[in-house]
Protein backbone atom coordinates (compact mmCIF):
# COMPACT_ATOMS: atom_id res chain seq x y z
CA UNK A 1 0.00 0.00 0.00
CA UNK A 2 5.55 -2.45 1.54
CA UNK A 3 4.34 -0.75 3.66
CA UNK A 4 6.04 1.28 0.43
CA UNK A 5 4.21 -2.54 -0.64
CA UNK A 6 4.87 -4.82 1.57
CA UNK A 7 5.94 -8.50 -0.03
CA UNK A 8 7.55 -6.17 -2.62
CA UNK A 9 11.36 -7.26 -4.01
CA UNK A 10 13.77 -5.56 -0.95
CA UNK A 11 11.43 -4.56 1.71
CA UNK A 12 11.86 -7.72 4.00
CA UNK A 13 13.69 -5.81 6.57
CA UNK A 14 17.21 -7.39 5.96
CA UNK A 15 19.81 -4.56 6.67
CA UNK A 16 22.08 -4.08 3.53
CA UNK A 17 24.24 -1.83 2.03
CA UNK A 18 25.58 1.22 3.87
CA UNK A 19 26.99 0.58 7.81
CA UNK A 20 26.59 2.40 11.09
CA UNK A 21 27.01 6.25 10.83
CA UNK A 22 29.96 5.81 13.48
CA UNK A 23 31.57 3.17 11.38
CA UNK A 24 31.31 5.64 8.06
CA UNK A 25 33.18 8.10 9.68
CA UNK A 26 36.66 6.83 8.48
CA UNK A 27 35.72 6.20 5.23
CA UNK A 28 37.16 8.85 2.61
CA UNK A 29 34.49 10.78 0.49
CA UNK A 30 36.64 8.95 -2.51
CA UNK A 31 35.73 5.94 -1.22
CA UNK A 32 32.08 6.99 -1.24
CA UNK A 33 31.94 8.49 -4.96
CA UNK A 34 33.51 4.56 -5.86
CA UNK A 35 30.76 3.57 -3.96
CA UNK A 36 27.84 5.38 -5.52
CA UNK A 37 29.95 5.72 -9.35
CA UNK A 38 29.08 1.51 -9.08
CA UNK A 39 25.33 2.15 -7.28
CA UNK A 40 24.53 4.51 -10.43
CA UNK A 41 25.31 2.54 -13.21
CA UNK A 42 23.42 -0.67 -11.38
CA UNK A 43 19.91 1.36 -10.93
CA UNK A 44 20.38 2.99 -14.46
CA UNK A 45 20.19 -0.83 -15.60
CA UNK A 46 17.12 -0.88 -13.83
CA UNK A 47 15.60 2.15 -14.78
CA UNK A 48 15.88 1.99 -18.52
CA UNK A 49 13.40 -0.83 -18.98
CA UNK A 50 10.61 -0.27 -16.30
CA UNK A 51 10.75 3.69 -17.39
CA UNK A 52 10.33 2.57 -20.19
CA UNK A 53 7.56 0.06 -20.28
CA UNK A 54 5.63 2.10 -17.58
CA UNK A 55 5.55 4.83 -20.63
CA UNK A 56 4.27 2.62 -22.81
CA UNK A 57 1.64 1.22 -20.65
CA UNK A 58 0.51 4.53 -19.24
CA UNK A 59 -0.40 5.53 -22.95
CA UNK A 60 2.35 7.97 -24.06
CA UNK A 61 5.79 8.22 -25.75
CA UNK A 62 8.07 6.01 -24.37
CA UNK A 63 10.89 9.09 -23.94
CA UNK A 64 8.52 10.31 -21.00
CA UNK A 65 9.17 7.78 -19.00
CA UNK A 66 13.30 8.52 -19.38
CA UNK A 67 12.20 12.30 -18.82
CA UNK A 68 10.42 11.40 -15.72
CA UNK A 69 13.47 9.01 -14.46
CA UNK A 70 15.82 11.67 -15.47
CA UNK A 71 14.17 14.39 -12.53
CA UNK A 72 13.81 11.94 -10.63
CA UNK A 73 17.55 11.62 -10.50
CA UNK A 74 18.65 15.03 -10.89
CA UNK A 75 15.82 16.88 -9.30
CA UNK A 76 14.43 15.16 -6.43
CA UNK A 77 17.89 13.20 -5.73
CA UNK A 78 19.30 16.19 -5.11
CA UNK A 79 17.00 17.12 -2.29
CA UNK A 80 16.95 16.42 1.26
CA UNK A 81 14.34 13.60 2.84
CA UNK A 82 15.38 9.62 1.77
CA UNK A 83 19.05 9.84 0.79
CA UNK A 84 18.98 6.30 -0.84
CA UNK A 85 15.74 5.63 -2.30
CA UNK A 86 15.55 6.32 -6.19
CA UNK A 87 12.18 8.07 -7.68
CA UNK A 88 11.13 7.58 -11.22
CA UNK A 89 7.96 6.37 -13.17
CA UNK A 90 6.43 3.82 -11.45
CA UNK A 91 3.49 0.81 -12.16
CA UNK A 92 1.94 2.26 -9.33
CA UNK A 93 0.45 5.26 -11.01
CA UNK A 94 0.33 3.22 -14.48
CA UNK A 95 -3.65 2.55 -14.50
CA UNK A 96 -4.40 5.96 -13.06
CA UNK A 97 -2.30 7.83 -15.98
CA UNK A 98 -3.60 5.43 -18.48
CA UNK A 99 -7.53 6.65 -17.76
CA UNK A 100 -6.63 10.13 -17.44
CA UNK A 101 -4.84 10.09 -20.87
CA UNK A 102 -7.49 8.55 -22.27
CA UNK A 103 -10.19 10.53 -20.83
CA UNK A 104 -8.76 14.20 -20.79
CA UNK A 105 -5.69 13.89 -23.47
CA UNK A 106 -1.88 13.98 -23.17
CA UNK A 107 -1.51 17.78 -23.67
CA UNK A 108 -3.43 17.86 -19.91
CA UNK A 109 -1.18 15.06 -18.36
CA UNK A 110 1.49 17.60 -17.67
CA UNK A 111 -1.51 19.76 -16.04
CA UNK A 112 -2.20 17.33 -13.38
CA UNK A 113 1.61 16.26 -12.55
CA UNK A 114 2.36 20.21 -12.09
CA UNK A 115 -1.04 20.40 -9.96
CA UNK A 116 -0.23 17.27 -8.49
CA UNK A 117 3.11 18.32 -7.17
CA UNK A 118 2.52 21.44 -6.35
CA UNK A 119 -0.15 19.89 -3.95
CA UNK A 120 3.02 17.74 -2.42
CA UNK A 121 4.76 20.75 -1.94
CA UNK A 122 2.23 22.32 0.30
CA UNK A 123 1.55 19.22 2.37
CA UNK A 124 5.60 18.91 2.99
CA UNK A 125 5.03 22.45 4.14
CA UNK A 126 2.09 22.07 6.03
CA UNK A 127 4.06 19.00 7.63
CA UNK A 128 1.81 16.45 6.86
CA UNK A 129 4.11 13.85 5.11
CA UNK A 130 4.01 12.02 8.82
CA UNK A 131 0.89 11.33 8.63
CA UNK A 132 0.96 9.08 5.66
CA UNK A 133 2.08 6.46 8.03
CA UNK A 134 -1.26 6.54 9.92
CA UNK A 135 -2.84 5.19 6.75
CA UNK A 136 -3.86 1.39 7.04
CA UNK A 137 -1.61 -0.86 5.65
CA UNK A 138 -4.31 -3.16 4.34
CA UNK A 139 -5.67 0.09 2.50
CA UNK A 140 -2.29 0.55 1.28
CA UNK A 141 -1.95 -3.30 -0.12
CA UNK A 142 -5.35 -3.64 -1.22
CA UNK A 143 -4.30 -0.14 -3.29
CA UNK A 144 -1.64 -1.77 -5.27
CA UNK A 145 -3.08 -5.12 -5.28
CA UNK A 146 -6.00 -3.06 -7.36
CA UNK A 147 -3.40 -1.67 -9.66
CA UNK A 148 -1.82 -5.03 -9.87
CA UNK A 149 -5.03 -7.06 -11.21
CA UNK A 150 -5.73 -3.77 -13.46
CA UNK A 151 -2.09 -3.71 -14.67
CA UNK A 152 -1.75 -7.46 -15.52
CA UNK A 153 -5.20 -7.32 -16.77
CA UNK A 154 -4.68 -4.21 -19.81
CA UNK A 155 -0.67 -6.07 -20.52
CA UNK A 156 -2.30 -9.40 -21.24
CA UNK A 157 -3.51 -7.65 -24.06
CA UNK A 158 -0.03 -6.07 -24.67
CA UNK A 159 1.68 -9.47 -24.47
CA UNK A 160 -0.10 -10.23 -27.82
CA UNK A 161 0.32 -6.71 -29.69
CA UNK A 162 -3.76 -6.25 -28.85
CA UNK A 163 -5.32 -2.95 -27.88
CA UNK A 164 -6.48 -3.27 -24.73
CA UNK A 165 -10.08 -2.37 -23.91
CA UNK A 166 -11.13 0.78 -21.27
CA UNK A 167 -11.75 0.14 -17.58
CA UNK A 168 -10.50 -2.69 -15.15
CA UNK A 169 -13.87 -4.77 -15.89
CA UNK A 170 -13.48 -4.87 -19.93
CA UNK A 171 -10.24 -5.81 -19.59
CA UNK A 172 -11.15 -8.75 -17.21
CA UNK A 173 -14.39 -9.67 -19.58
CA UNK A 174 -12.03 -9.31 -22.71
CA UNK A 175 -9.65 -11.98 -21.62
CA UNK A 176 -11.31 -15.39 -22.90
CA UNK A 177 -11.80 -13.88 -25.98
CA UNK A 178 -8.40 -12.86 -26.21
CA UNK A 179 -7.60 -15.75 -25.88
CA UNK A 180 -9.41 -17.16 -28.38
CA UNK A 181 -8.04 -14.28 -30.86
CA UNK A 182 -4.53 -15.21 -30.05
CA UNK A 183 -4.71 -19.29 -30.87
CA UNK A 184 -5.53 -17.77 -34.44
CA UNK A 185 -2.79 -15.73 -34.97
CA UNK A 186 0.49 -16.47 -35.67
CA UNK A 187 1.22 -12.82 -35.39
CA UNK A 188 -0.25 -13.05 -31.59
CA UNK A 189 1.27 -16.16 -30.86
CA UNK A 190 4.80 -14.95 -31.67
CA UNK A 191 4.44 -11.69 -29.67
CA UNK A 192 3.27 -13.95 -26.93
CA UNK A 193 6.28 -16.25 -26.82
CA UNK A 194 8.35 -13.01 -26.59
CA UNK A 195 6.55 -11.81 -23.91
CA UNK A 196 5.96 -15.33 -21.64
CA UNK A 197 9.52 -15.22 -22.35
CA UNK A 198 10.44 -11.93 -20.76
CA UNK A 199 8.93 -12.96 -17.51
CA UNK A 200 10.23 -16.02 -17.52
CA UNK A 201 14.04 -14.51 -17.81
CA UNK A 202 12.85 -12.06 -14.84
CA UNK A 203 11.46 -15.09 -12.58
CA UNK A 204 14.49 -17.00 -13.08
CA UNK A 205 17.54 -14.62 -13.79
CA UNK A 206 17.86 -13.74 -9.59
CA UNK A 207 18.08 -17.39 -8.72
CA UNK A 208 21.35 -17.35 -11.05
CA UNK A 209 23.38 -15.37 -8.43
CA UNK A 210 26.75 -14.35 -10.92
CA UNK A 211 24.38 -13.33 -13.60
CA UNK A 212 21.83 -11.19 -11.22
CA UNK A 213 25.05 -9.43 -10.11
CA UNK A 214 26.33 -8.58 -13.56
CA UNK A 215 22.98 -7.96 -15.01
CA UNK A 216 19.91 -7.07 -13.06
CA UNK A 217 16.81 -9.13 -14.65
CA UNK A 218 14.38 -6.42 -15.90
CA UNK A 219 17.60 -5.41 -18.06
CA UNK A 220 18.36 -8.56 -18.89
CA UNK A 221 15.18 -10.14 -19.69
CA UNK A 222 14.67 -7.02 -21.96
CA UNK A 223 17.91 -7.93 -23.73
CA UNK A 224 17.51 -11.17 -24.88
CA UNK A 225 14.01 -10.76 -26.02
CA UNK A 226 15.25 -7.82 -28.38
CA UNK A 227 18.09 -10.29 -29.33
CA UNK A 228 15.53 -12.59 -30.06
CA UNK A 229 13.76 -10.31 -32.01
CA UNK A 230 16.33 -9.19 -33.46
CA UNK A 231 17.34 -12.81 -35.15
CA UNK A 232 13.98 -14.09 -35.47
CA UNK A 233 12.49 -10.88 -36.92
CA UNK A 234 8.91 -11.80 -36.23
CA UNK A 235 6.03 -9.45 -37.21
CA UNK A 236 5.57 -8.27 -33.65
CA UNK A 237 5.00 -4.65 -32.30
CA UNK A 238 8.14 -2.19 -31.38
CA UNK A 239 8.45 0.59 -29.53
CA UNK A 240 7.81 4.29 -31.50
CA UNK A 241 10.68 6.65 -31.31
CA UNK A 242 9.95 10.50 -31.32
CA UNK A 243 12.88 11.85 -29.55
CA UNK A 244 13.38 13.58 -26.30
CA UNK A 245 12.90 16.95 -27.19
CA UNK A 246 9.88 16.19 -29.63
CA UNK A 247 7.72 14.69 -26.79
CA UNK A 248 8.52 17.59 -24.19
CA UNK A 249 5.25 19.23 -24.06
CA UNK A 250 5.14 21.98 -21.51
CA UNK A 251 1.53 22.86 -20.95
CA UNK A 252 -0.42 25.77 -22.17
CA UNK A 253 -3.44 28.01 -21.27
CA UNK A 254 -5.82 26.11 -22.49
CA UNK A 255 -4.66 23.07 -20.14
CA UNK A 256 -4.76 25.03 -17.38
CA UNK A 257 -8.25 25.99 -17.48
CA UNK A 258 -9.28 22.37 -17.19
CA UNK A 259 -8.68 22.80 -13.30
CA UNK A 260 -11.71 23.86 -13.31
CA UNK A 261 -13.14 20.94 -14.04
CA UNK A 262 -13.85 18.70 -10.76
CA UNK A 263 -13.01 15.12 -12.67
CA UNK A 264 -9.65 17.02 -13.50
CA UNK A 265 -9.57 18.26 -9.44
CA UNK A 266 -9.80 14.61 -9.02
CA UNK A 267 -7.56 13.31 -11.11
CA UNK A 268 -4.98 16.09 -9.71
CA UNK A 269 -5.39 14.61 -5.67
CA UNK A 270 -5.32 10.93 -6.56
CA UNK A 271 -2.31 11.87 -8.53
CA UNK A 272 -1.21 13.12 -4.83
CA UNK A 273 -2.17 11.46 -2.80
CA UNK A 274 -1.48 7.81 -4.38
CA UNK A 275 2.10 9.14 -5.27
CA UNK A 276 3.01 10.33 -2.05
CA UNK A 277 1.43 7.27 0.06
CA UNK A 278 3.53 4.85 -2.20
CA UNK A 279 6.85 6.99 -1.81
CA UNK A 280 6.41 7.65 1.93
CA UNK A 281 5.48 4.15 2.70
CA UNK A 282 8.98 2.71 0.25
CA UNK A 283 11.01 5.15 2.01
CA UNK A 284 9.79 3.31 5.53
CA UNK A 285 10.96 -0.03 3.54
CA UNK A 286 14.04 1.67 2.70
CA UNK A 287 15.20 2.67 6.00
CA UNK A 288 14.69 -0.92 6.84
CA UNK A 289 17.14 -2.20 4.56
CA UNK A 290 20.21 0.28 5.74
CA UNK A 291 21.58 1.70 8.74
CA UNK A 292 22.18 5.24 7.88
CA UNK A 293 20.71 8.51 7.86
CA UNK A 294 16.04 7.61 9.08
CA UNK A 295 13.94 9.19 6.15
CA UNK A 296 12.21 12.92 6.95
CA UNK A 297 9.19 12.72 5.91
CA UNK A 298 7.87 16.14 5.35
CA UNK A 299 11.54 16.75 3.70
CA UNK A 300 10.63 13.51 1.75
CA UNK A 301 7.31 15.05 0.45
CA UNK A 302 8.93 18.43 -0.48
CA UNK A 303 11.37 16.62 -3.10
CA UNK A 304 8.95 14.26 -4.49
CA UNK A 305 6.56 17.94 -5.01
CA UNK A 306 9.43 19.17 -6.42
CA UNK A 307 10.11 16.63 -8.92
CA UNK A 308 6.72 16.24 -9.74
CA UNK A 309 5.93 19.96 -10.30
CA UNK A 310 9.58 20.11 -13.03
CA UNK A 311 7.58 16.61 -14.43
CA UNK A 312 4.55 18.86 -14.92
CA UNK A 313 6.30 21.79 -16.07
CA UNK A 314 7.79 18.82 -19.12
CA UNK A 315 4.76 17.33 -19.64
CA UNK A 316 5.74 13.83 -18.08
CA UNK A 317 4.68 11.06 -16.65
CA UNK A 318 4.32 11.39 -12.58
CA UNK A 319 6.76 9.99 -10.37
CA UNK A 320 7.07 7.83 -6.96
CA UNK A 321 9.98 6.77 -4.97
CA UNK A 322 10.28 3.06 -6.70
CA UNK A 323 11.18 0.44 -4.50
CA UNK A 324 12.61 -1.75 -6.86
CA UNK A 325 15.34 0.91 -8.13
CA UNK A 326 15.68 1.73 -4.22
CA UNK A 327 16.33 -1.62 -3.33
CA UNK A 328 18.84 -2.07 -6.09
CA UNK A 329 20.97 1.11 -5.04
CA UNK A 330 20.84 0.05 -1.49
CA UNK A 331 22.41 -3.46 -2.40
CA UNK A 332 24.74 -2.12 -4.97
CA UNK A 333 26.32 -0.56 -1.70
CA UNK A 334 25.41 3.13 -2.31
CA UNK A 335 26.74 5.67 0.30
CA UNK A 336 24.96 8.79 -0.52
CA UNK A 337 22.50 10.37 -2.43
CA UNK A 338 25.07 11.23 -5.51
CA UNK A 339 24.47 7.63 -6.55
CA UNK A 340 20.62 8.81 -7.25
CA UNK A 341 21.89 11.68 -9.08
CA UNK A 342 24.55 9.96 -11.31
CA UNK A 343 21.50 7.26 -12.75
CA UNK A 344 19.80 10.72 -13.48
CA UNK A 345 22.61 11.78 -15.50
CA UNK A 346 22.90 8.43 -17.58
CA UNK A 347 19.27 8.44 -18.29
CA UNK A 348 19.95 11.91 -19.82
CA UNK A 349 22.83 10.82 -21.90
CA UNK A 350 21.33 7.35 -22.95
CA UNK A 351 17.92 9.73 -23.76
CA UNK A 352 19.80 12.40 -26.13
CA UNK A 353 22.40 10.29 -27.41
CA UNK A 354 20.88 6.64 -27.59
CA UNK A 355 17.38 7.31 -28.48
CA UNK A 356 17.14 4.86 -31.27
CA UNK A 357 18.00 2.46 -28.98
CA UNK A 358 14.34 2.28 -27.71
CA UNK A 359 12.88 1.33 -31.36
CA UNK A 360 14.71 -2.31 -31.33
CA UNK A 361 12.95 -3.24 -28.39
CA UNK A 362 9.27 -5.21 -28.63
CA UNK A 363 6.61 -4.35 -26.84
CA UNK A 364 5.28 -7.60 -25.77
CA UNK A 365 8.57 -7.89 -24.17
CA UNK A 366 7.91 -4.35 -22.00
CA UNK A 367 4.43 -6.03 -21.73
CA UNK A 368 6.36 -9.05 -19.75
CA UNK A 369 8.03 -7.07 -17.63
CA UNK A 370 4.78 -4.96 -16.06
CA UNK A 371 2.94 -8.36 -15.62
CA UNK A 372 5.72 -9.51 -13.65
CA UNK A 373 6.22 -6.18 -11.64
CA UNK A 374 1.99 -6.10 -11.22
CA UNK A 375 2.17 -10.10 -10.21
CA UNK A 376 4.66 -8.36 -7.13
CA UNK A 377 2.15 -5.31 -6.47
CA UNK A 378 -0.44 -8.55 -5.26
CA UNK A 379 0.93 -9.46 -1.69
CA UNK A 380 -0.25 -13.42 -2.34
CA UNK A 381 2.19 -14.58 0.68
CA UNK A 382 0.34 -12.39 2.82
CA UNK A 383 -2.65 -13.00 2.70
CA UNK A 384 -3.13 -16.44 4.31
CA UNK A 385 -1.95 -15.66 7.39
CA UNK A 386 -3.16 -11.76 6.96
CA UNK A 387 -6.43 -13.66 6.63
CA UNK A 388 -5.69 -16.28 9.93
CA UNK A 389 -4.54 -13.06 12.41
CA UNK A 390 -6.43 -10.07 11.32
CA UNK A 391 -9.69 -11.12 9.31
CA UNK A 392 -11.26 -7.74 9.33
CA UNK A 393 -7.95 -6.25 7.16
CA UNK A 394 -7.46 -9.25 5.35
CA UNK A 395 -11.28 -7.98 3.78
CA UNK A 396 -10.51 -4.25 3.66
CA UNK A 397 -7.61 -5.67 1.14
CA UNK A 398 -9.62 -7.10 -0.51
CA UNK A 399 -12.53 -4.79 -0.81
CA UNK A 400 -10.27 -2.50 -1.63
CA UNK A 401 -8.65 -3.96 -4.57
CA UNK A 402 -12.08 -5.52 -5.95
CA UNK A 403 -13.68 -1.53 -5.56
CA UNK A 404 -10.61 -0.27 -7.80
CA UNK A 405 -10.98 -2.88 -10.31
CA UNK A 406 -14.43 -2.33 -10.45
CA UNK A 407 -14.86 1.33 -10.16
CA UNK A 408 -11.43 3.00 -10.33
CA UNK A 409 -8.44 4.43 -8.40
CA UNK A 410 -9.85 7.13 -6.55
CA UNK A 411 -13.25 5.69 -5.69
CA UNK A 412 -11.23 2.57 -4.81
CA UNK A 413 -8.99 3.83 -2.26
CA UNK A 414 -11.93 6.43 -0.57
CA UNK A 415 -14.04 3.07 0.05
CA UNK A 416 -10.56 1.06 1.36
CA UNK A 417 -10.45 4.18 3.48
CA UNK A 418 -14.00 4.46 4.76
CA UNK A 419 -14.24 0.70 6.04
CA UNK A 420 -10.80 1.01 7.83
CA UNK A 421 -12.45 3.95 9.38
CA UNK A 422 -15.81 2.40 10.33
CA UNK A 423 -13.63 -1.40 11.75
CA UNK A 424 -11.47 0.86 14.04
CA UNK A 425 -14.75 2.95 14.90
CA UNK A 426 -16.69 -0.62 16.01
CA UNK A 427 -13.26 -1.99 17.64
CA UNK A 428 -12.90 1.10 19.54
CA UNK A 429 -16.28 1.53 20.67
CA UNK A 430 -16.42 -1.04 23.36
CA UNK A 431 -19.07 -0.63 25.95
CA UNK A 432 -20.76 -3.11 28.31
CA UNK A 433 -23.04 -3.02 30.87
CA UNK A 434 -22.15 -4.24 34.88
CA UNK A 435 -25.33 -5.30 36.96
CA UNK A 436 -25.31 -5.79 40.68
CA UNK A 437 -28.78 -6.05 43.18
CA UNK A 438 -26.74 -4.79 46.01
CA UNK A 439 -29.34 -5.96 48.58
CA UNK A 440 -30.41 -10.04 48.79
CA UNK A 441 -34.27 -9.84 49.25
CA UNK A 442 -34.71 -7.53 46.19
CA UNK A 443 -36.02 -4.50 47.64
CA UNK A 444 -33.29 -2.01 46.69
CA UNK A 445 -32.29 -0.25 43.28
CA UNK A 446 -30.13 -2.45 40.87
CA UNK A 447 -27.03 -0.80 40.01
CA UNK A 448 -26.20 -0.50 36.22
CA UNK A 449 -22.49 0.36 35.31
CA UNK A 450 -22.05 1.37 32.05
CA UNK A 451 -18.16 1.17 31.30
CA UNK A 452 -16.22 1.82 27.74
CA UNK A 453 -17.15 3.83 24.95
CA UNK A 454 -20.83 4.60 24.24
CA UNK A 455 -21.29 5.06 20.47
CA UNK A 456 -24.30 4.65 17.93
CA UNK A 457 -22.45 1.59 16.62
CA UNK A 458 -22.74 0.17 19.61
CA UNK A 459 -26.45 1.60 20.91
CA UNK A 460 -28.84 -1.06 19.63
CA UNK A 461 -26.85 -3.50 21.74
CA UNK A 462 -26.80 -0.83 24.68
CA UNK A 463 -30.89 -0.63 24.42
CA UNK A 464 -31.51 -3.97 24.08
CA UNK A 465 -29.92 -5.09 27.84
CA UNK A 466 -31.49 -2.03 29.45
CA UNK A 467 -34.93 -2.48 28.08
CA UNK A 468 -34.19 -5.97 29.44
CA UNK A 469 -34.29 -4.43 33.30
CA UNK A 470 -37.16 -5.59 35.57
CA UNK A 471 -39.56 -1.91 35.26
CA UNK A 472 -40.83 -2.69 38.96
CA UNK A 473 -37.47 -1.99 40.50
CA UNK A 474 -35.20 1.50 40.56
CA UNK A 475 -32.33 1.60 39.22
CA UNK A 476 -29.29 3.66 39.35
CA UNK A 477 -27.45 4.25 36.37
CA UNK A 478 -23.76 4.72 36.82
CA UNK A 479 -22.37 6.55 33.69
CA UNK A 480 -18.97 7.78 35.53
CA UNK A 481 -16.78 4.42 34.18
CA UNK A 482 -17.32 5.95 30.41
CA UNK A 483 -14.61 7.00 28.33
CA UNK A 484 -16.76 8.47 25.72
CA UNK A 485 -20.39 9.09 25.30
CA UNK A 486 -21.98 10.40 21.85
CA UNK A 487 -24.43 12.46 21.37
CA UNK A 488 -26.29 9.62 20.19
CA UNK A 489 -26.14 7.81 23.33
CA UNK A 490 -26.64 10.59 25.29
CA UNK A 491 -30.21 11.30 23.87
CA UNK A 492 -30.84 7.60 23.72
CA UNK A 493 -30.03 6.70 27.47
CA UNK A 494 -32.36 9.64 28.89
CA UNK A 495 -35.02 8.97 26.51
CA UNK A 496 -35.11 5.24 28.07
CA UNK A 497 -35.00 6.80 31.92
CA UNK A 498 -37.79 9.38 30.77
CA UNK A 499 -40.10 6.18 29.08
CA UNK A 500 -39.00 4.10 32.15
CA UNK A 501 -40.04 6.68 34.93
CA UNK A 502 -43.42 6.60 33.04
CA UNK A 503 -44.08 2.85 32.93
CA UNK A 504 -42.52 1.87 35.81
CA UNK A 505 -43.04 2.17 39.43
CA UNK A 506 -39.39 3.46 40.67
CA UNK A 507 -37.20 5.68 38.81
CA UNK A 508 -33.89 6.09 37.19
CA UNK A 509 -31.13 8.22 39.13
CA UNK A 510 -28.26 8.86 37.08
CA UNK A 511 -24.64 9.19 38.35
CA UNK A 512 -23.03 11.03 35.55
């Protein structure tokens, strides 16, 4: 929701990469640069195909995603907040960017990023980037599970050069007769091959140990499927090349005025809110992984606004703190932030020198890799015993990931939100009732304790024992052991003593 997703690649807790701040004293900054020169160059590996792929999936030029990767480097790893975590495009936001493209056009996208991180900046100024960890986890992991089912659901129809149909239910509906399109293609069937391929290199390649450390797996799956491609030269699907300057598309008046719009308002705070719950909550893995400087939030929030608003200002995708690339850096043994900033830097050079580069590779193979990296958004370990320990958030996970496949991201996440609300609400409101008959012969008032909290999720029961009390008897109702009492209650309770004193023969006294 990882914490940053937990279950994702790296955020097990194991403590990697950089060593006590007493012990990094000695070291020399030389030392360091070695350090993070090496880092670099492994999370630029990993950046090229996910940025990438995420482009392509979210609906726009596939130099975006580079343009996004490349502030995310030299932008927001310059700033202060997580000094090892990388930020970049990520599947996170995929499904959300996809709909809005589709809905309100690419010249806007760059609207919403700017709007979006401008948004971030005022809630790292406001100080509220703390408070992303009071968000439920399930919420959290039922949020990318969503995206998960939604992402693996559109690239099934990627993995087979198909155009993939609108909304998380089509694509679901569309799948058998996909399927039954593809077993009469040849055309399909080869793209597929390249694509089952791809994720078969990237489930395999880190259980090779030498390769995975000379080639990390999305790069290398990547590889030999354009190899492949390259020698079988099937009909399949590449990836369009426009150049990085020709898909820079600062936005204009006319985008601007859209704010207006409330589906655009929206758009703009998912965009926020989503972006900076998923970076906040992969910094927390982060920290777990290394024993340097702890993560400032607010700090945190103000360089992922910042990035986000330069994204805008490009016309780019949005960005998150990915905890893939993080992970990566961290066990490459990065020091400091400069390793962050150098994979910026050969993002920009691969981008303006290399750019052909990106029209070898097939997309079924990109495809491959975002089912695999949506397969990891889906905590699957987790839920068994999520499901034995904690019931009620094993089904706000999955509420919320069914309500975002159904509906979409922002609805999804409000009604993840709402039922964590109401199960803390009912766990919280505890109140029961204590009666005594103080004297033996049953002459005297019973004494009614009312202890916890007194809520209306909790009144019917409340009314039901004390309409259960003998009418013929007084009774003194002790309200003083209450933690809380509503409104609600309030009226209820002295609307019983007020219907009791009339039917009955004794009264209610209430100690208060």
């Amino acid at each position: 929701m990882r914490a940053a997703r937990p279950g994702e690649e790296g955020s097990g807790g194991e403590r990697i990469g950089t060593g006590a701040p007493g012990r990094e004293r000695g070291r020399s900054p030389l030392r360091h640069l070695r350090a993070d020169f090496t880092a670099s160059l492994v999370v630029f590996l990993v950046a090229v195909p996910l940025c990438v792929g995420v482009a392509v999936a979210s609906g726009v030029p596939a130099e975006l995603g580079l343009v996004t990767g490349i502030v995310g480097g030299l932008v927001t790893g310059l700033l202060p907040g997580s000094s090892l975590q990388v930020s970049g495009p990520a599947a996170g936001l995929t499904v959300l960017v996809y709909e809005a493209v589709r809905e309100y056009g690419i010249g806007t996208l760059g609207v919403l990023v700017l709007a979006a991180g401008v948004l971030q900046l005022a809630m790292g100024a406001l100080r509220l980037g703390r408070w992303f960890r009071a968000i439920s986890v399930a919420v959290v992991q039922g949020m990318l599970a969503g995206i998960g089912l939604v992402l693996i659901a559109g690239q099934l129809y990627s993995l087979v050069d198909a155009e993939a149909p609108a909304g998380g239910l089509a694509k679901i509906g569309g799948v058998p007769g996909l399927v039954v399109d593809t077993l009469g293609s040849g055309t399909a069937l080869s793209a597929l091959a390249i694509g089952a391929g791809t994720v078969v290199v990237l489930v395999l390649w880190p259980r090779v140990p030498v390769a995975s450390q000379v080639l990390p797996a999305p790069l290398a799956a990547v590889a030999l499927a354009t190899v492949a491609t390259a020698v079988w030269d099937p009909p399949v699907a590449r990836v369009r090349v426009q150049g990085l300057l020709d898909v820079v598309r600062p936005p204009g008046g006319a985008e601007f005025a859209r704010l207006a719009e409330i589906g655009v308002l929206g758009t703009v705070v998912a965009f926020a809110l989503i972006a900076s719950a998923e970076s906040l909550f992969s910094a927390a893995a982060v920290d777990r992984m290394h024993d340097g400087p702890r993560t400032d939030y607010d700090k945190e929030m103000i360089a992922q606004g910042a990035g986000n608003t330069v994204c805008g200002v490009l016309g780019a995708l949005p960005m998150t703190a990915v905890i893939v690339r993080s992970s990566a850096n961290v066990r490459a043994g990065a020091r400091t932030r400069a390793s962050r900033v150098l994979h910026g830097v050969w993002l920009l050079v691969f981008a303006a020198m290399f750019p052909a580069a990106l029209g070898v590779i097939p997309l079924a193979s990109l495809a491959g890799v975002l089912v695999h990296a949506g397969w990891k958004l889906i905590p699957v370990r987790e839920l068994p015993p999520l499901w034995r320990e904690h019931r009620g958030e094993a089904v706000i996970l999955g509420v919320t990931a069914i309500a975002i496949v159904v509906t979409n991201m922002f609805e999804g996440v409000l009604i993840g939100l709402l039922m964590a609300i109401a199960k803390s609400a009912w766990e919280t409101s505890h109140v029961h009732l204590e009666v005594s008959d103080p004297t033996p012969e049953g002459t005297g008032p019973i004494l009614v304790r009312v202890l916890g909290n007194a809520t209306f999720l909790r009144l019917p029961r409340l009314l039901d024992e004390l309409e259960a009390l003998p009418r013929d008897r007084a009774i003194e109702l002790d309200l003083t052991g209450l933690r809380h009492l509503d409104h609600a209650c309030r009226t209820a309770l002295t609307v019983w003593a007020e219907r009791h004193n009339a039917e009955g023969v004794e009264p209610v006294r209430v100690a208060t």
